[in-house]
C-alpha atoms as a PDB file:
ATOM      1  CA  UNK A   1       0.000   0.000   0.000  1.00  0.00           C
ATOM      2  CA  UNK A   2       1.246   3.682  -0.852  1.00  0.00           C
ATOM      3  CA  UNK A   3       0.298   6.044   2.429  1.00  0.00           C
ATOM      4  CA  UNK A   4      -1.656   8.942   1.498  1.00  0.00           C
ATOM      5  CA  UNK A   5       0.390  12.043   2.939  1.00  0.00           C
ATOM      6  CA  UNK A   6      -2.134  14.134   1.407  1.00  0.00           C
ATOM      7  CA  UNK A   7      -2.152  17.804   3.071  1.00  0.00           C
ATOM      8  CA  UNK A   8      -5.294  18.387   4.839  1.00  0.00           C
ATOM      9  CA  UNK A   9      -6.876  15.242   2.809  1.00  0.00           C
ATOM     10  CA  UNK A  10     -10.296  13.383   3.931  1.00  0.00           C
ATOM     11  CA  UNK A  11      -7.829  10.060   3.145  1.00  0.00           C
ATOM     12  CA  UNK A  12      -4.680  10.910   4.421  1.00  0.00           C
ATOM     13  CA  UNK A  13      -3.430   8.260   6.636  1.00  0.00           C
ATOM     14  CA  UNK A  14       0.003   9.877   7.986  1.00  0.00           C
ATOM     15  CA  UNK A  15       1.915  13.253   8.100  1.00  0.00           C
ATOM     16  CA  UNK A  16       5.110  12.153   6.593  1.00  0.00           C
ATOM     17  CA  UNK A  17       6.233   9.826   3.802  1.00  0.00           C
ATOM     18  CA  UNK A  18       8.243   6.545   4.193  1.00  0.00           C
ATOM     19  CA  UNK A  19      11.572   8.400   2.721  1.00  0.00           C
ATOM     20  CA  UNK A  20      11.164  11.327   4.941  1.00  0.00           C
ATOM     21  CA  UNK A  21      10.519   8.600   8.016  1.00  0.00           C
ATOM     22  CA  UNK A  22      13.665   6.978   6.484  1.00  0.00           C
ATOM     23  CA  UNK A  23      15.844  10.772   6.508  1.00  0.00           C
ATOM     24  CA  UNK A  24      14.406  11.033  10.277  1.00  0.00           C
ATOM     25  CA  UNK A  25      15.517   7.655  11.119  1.00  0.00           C
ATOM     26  CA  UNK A  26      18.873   8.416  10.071  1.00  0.00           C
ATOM     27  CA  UNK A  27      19.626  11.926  11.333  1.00  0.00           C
ATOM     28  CA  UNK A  28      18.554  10.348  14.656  1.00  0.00           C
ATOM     29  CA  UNK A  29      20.373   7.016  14.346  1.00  0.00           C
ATOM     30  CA  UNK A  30      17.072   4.548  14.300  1.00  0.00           C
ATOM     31  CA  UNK A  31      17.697   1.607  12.327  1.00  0.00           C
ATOM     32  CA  UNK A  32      15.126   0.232   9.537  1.00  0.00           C
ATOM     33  CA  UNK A  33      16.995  -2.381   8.454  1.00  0.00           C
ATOM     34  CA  UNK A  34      15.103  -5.444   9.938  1.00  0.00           C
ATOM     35  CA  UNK A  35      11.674  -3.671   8.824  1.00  0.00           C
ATOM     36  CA  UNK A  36       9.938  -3.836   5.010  1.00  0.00           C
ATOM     37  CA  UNK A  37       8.074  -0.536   3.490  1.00  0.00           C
ATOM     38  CA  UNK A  38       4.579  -2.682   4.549  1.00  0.00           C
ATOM     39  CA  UNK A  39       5.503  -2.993   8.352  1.00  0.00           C
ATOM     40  CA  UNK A  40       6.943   0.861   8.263  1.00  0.00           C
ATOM     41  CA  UNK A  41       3.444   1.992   6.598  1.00  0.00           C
ATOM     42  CA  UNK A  42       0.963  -0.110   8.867  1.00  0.00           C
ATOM     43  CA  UNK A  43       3.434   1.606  11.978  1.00  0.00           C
ATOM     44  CA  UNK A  44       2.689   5.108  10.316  1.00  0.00           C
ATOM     45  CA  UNK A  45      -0.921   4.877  10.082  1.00  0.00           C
ATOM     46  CA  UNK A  46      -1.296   3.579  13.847  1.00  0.00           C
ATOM     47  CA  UNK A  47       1.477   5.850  15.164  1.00  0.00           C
ATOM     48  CA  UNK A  48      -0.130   8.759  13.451  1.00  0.00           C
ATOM     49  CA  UNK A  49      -3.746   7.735  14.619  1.00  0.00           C
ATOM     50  CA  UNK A  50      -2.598   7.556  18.544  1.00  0.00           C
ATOM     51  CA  UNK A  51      -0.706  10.959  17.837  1.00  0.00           C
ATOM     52  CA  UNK A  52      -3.887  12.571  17.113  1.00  0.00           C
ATOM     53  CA  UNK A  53      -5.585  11.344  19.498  1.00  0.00           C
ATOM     54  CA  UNK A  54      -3.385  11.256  22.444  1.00  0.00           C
ATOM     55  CA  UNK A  55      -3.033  14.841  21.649  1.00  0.00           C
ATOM     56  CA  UNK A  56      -6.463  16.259  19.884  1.00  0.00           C
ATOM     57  CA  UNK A  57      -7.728  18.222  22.993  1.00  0.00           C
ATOM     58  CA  UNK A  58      -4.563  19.877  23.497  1.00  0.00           C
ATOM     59  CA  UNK A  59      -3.907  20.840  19.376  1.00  0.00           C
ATOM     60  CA  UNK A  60      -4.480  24.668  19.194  1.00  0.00           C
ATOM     61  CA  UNK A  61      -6.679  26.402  16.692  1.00  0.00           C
ATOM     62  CA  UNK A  62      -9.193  23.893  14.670  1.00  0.00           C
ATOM     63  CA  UNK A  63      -8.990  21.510  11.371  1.00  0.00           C
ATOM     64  CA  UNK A  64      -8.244  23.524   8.388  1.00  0.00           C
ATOM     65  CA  UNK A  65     -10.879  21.355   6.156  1.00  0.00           C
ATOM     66  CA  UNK A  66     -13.408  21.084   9.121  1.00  0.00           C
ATOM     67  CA  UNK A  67     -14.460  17.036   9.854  1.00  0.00           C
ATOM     68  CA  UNK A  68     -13.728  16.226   6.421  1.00  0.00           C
ATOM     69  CA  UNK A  69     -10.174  16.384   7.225  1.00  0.00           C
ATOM     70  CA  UNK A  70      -8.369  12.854   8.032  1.00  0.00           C
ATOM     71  CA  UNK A  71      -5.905  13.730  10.436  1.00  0.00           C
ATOM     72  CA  UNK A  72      -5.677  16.807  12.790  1.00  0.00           C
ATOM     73  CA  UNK A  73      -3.388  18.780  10.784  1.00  0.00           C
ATOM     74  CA  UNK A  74      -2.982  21.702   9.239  1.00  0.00           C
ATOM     75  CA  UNK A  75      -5.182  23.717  11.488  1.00  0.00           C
ATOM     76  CA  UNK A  76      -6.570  27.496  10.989  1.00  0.00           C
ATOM     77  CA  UNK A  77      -6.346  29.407  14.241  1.00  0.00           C
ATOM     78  CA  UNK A  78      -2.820  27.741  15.397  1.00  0.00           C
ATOM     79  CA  UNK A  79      -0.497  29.809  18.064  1.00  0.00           C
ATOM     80  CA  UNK A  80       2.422  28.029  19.543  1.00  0.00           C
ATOM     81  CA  UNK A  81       3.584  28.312  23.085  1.00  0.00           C
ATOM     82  CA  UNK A  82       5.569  31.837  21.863  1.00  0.00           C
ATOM     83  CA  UNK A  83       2.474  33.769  20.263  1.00  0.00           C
ATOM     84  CA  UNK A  84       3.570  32.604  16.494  1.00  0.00           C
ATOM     85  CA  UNK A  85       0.369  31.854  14.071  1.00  0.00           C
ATOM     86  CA  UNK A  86       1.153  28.516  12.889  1.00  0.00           C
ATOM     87  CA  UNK A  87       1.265  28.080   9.148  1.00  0.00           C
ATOM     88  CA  UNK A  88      -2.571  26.691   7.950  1.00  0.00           C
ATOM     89  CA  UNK A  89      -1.066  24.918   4.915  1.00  0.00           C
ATOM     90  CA  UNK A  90       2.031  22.381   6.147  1.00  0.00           C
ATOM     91  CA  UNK A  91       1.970  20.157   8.944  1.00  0.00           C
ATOM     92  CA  UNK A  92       4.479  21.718  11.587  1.00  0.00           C
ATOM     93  CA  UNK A  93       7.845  20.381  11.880  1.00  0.00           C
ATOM     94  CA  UNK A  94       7.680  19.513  15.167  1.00  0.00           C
ATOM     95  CA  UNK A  95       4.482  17.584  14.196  1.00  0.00           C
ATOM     96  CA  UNK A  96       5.897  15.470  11.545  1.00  0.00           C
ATOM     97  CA  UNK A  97       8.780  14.740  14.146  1.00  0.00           C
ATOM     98  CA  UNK A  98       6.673  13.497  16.730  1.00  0.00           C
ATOM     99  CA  UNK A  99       4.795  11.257  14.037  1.00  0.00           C
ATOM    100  CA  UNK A 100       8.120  10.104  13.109  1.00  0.00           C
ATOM    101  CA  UNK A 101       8.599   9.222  16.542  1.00  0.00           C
ATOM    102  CA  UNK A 102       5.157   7.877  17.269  1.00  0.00           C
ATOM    103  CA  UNK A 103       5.757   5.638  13.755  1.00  0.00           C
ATOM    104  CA  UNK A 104       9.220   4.339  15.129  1.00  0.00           C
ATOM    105  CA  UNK A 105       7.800   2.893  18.168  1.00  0.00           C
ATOM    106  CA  UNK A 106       4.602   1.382  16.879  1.00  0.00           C
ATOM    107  CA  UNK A 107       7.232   0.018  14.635  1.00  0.00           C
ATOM    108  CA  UNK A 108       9.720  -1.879  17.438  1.00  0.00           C
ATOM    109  CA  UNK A 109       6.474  -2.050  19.481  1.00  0.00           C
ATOM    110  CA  UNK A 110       3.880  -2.943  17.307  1.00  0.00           C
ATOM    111  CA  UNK A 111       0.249  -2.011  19.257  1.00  0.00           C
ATOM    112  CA  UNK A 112       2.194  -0.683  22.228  1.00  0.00           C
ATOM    113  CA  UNK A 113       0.468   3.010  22.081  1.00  0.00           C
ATOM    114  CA  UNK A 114      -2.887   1.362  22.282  1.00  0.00           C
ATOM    115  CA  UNK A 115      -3.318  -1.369  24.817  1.00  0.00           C
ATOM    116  CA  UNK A 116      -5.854  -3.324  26.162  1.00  0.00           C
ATOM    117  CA  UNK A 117      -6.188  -2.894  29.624  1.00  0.00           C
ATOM    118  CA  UNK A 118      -8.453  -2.910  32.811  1.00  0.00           C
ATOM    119  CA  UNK A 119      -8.399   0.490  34.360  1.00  0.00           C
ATOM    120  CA  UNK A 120      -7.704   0.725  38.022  1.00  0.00           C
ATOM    121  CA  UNK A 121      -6.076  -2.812  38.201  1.00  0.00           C
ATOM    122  CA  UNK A 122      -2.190  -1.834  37.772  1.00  0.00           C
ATOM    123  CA  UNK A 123      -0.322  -3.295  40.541  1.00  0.00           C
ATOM    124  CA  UNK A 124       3.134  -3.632  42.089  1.00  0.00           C
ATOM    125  CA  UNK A 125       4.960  -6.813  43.597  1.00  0.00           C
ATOM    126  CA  UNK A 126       5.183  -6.031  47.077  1.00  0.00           C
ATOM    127  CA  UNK A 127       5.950  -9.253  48.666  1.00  0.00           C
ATOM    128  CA  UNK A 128       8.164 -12.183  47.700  1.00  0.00           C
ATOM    129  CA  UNK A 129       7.140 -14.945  49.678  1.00  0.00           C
ATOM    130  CA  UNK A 130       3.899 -15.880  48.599  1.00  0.00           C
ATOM    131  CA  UNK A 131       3.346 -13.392  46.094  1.00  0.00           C
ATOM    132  CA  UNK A 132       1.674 -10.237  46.954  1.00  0.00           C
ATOM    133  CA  UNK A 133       0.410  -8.031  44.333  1.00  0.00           C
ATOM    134  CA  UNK A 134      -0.884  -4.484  45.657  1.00  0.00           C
ATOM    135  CA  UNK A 135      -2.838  -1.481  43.422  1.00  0.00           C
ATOM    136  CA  UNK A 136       0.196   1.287  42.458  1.00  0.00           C
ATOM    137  CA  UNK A 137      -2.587   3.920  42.365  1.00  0.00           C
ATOM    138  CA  UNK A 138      -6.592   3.951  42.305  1.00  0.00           C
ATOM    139  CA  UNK A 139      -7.441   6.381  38.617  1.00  0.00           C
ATOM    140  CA  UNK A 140     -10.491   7.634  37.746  1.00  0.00           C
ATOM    141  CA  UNK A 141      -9.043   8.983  34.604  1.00  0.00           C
ATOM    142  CA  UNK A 142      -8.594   5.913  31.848  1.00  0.00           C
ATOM    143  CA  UNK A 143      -5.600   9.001  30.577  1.00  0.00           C
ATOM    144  CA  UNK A 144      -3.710   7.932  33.474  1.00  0.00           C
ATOM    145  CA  UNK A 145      -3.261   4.280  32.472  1.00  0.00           C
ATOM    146  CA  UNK A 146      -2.163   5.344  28.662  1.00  0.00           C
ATOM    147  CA  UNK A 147       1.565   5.376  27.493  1.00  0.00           C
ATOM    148  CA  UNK A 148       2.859   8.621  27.408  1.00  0.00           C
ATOM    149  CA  UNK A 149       6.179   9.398  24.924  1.00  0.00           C
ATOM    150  CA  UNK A 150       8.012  11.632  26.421  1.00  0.00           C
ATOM    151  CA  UNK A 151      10.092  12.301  23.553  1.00  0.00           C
ATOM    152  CA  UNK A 152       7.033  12.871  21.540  1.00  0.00           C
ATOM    153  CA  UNK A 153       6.173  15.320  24.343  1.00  0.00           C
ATOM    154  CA  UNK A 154       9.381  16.999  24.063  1.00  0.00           C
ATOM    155  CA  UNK A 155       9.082  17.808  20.487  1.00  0.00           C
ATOM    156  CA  UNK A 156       5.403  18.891  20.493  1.00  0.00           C
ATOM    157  CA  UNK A 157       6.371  21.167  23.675  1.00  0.00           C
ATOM    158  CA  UNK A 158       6.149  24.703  21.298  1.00  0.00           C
ATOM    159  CA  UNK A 159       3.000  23.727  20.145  1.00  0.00           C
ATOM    160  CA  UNK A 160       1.030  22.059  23.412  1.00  0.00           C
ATOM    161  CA  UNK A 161       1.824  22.051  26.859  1.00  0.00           C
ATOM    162  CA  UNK A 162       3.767  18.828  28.423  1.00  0.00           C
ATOM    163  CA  UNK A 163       1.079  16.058  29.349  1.00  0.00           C
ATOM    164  CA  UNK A 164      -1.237  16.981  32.265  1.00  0.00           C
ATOM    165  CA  UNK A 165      -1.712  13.805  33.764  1.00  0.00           C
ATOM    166  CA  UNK A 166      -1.163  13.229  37.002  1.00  0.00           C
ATOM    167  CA  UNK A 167       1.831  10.845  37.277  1.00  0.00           C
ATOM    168  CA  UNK A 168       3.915  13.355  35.064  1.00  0.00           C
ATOM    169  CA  UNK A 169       3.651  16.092  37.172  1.00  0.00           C
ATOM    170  CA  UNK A 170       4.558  14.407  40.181  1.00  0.00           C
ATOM    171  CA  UNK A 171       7.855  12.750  38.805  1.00  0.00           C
END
């Protein structure tokens, strides 16, 4: 399958190409070697579908091309964390980083940014004889049991503030 990188497109699937993913895997010393072009694309489309999520509430201004639009960027309206209007007709660069990112580890981690799991029920060994398993924290919030990626957060850090969840605030 070819990804649609379409800008602002009602199909687009990612934000970046496969040999712009491969130029960012380079400057940053990932290797791709062990992965084909179909395992790099299926990555892209799930690690650019848990970027957008993961981050829509906290995206400033709104979709360029309204709902029609497949993934959250461009956006009318954008102001990053100095003041700056944020160009309505590219994706940001810090954007197509993070996507990069977000790609990379869906791609050594395949389904890793969106688990299954039972909210509330995270526990911590706290005894060895016997076994005993103990709750690390009771969460209302189903946010607080997601995987954050912190270099992800890093790079989107002009555009949206650093995760507000709990766990990262208090580390």
């Amino acid at each position: 399958m070819a990804l649609d990188v379409t800008v602002g497109g009602s199909n687009a699937q990612a934000y970046g190409d496969l040999t712009a993913f491969a130029a960012y895997c380079d400057t940053v010393g990932y290797s791709l070697v062990s992965y084909s072009n179909e395992l790099q694309e299926e990555a892209s489309v799930r690690g650019c579908s848990w970027l957008d999520a993961f981050y829509q509430r906290r995206w400033p201004g709104t979709r360029k091309n309204g709902r029609s639009q497949a993934r959250a960027w461009p956006r009318t309206g954008a102001i990053d964390a100095e003041g700056v209007s944020i160009d309505d007709a590219t994706i940001p660069p810090e954007v197509l980083k993070a996507s990069f990112e977000a790609t990379y580890y869906e791609l050594v981690n395949p389904y890793k940014l969106s688990p299954m799991m039972i909210p509330n029920q995270q526990k911590v060994l706290t005894g060895a004889e016997g076994l005993s398993w103990s709750v690390i924290r009771r969460s209302a919030r189903k946010e607080d049991n997601l995987p954050v990626l912190t270099v992800v957060d890093r790079l989107l850090s002009t555009i949206v503030p650093l995760s507000n969840y709990r766990w990262y605030k208090s580390v």
